[in-house]
Protein backbone atom coordinates (compact mmCIF):
# COMPACT_ATOMS: atom_id res chain seq x y z
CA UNK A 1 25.91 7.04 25.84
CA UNK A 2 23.03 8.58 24.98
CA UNK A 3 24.18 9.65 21.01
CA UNK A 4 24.28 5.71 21.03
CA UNK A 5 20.65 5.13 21.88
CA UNK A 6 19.96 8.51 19.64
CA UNK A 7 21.54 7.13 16.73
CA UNK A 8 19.83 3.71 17.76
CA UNK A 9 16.93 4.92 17.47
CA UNK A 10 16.88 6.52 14.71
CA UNK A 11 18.47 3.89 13.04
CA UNK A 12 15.47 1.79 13.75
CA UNK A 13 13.37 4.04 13.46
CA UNK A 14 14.37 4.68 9.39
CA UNK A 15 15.00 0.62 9.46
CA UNK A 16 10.93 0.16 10.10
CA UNK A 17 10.57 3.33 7.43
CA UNK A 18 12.37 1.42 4.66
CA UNK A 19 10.07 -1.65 5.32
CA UNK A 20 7.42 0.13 5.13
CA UNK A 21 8.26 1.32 1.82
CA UNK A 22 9.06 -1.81 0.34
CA UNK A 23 5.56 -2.07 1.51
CA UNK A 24 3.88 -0.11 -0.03
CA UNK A 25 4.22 -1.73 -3.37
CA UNK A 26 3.41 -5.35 -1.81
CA UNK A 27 0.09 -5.67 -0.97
CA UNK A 28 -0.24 -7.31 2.95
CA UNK A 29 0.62 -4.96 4.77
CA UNK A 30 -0.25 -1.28 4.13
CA UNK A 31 3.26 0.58 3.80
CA UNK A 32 2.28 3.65 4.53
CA UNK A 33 0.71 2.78 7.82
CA UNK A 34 3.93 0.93 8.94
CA UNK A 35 6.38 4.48 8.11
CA UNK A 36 3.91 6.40 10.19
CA UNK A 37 3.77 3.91 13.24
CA UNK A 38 7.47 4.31 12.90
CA UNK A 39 7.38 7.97 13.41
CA UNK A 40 4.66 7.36 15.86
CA UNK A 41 7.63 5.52 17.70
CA UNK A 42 10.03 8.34 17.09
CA UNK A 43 8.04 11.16 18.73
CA UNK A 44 7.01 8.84 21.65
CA UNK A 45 10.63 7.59 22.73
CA UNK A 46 12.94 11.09 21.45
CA UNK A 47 10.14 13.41 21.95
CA UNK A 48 7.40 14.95 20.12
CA UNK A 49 9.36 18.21 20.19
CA UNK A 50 11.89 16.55 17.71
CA UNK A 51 9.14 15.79 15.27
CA UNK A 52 7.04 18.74 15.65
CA UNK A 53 3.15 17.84 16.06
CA UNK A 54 2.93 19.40 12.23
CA UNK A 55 5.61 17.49 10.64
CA UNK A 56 3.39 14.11 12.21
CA UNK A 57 -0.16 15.79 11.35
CA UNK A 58 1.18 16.04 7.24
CA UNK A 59 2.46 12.10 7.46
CA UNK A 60 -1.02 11.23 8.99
CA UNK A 61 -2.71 13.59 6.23
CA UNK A 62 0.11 11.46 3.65
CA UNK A 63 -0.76 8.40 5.09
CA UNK A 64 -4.57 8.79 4.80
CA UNK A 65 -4.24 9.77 1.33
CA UNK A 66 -2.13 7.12 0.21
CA UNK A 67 -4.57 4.99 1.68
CA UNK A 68 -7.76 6.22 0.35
CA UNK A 69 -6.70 7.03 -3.13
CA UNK A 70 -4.80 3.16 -3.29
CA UNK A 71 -8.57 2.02 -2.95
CA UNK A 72 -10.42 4.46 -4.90
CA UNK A 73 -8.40 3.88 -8.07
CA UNK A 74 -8.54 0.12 -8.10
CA UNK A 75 -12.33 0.17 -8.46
CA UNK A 76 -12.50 3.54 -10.40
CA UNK A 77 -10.44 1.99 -12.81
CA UNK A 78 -12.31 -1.24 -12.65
CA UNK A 79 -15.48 1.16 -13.17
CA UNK A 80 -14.18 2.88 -16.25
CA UNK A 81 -13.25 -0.37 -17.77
CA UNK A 82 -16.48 -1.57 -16.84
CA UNK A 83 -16.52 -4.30 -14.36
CA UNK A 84 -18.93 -4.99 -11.96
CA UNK A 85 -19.11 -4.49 -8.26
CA UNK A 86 -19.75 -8.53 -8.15
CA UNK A 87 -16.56 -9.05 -10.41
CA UNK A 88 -14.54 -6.74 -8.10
CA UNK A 89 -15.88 -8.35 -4.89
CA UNK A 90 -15.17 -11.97 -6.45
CA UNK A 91 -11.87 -10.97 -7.46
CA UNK A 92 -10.83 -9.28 -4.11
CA UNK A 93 -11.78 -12.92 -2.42
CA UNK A 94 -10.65 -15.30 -5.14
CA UNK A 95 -6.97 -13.21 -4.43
CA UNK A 96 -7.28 -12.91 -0.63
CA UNK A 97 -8.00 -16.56 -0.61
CA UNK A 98 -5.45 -17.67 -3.31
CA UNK A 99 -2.66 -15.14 -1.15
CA UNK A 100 -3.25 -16.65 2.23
CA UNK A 101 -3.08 -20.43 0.45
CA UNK A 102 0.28 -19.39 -1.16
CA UNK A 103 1.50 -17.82 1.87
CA UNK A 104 1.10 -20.87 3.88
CA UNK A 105 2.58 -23.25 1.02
CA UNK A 106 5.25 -21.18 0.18
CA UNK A 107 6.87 -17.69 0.99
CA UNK A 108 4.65 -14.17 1.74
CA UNK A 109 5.95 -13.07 -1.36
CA UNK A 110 4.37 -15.85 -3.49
CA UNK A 111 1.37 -15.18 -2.05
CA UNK A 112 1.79 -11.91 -2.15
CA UNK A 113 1.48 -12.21 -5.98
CA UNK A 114 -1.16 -15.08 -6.25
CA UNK A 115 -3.00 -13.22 -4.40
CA UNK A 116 -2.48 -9.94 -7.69
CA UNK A 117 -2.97 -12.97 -9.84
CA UNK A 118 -6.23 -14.64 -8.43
CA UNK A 119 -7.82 -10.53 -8.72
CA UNK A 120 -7.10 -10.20 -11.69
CA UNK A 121 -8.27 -13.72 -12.64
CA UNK A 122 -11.69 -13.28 -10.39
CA UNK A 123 -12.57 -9.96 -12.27
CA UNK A 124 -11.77 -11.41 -16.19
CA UNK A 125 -14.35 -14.71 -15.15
CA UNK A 126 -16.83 -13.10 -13.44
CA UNK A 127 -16.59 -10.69 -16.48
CA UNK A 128 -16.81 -13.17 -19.32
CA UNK A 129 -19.75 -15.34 -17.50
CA UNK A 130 -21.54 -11.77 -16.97
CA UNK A 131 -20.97 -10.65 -20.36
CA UNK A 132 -20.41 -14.01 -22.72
CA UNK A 133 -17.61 -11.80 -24.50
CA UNK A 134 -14.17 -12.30 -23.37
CA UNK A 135 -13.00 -8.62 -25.18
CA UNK A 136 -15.21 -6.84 -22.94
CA UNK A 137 -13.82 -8.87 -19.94
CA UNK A 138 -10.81 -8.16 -21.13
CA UNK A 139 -11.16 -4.53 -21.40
CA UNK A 140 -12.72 -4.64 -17.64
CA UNK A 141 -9.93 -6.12 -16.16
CA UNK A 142 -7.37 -4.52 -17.94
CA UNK A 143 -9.12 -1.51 -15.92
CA UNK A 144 -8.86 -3.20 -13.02
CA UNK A 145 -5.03 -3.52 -13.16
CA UNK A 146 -5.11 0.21 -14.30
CA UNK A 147 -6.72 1.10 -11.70
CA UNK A 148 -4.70 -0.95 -9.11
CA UNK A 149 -1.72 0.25 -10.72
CA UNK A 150 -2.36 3.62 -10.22
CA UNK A 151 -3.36 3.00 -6.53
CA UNK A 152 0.34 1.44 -6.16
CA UNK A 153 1.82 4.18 -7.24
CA UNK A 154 -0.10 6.53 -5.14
CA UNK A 155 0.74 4.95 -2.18
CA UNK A 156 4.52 4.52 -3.36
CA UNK A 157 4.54 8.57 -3.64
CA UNK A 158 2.72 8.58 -0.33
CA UNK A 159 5.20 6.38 0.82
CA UNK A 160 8.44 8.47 -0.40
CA UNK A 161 7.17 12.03 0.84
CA UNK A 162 6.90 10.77 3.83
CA UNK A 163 10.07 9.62 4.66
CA UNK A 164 11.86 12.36 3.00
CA UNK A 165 9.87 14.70 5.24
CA UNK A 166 10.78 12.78 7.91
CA UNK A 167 14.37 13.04 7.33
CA UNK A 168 14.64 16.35 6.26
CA UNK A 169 12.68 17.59 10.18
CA UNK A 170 15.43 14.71 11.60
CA UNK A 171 18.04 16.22 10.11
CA UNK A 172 17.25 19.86 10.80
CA UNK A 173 17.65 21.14 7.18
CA UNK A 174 13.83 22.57 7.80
């Protein structure tokens, strides 16, 4: 009986894990936050021998810079292509805002993107009424996205080395 409730566990343990991952390139909920509450869960109900306190301490040090670089990007690239701190703040609340509408009215995942969309759409009009030139609002938000982008994909990676170091200590192949 209790391989069941083993297996159980780590079944929903990796279950919580794969969310998290899908996560981590939608922008709600911070993926890489939800895999390491999920091995949070896993040391607390199997053990923290199973884990190994180092095997958690490099997902928190994974999860923190997953985190930190996922914001740093978006407004270095925003930076580099020149947009303003106002364009970046209007943008962030013209997509929060447009996100929670489209959540309500339709699915998560529509908001999910109107909320990408109304960013990216905050940062190119607060650009063009700064500037009066739509090439150099262009050129900021297209820095934006870069930046954003490249913040995704950091947190994707994040997202992946953490799980596969999780399974690999699960598994005992370390």
């Amino acid at each position: 009986m209790a391989e069941f409730w083993q297996g159980a566990i780590i079944f929903a343990t990796l279950f919580v894990m794969m969310i998290g991952l899908i996560f981590t390139v939608l922008p709600p909920i911070p993926g890489t936050l939800v895999i390491w509450a999920a091995a949070i869960f896993y040391g607390l109900v199997m053990g923290w021998e199973n884990l190994g306190w180092w095997i958690f301490g490099i997902l928190t040090f994974l999860m923190i810079v997953g985190l930190v670089v996922d914001v740093v990007a978006g407004h270095f690239g925003a930076k580099l292509g020149g947009a303003s701190c106002l364009a970046i703040f209007i943008g962030a609340v013209l997509g929060l805002i447009l996100g929670i509408v489209a959540s309500l009215i339709g699915t998560p995942i529509l908001g999910c993107f109107a909320g990408l969309v109304g960013m990216v759409l905050g940062v190119l009009w607060i650009e063009w009424k700064r500037k009066g030139d739509w090439d150099r609002a262009l050129r900021a938000t297209k820095g934006y996205v870069a930046g954003t982008a490249a913040g995704v994909m950091a947190r994707f990676t994040s997202g992946i080395l953490m799980l596969a170091i999780f399974l690999v200590k699960i598994y005992g192949l370390v």
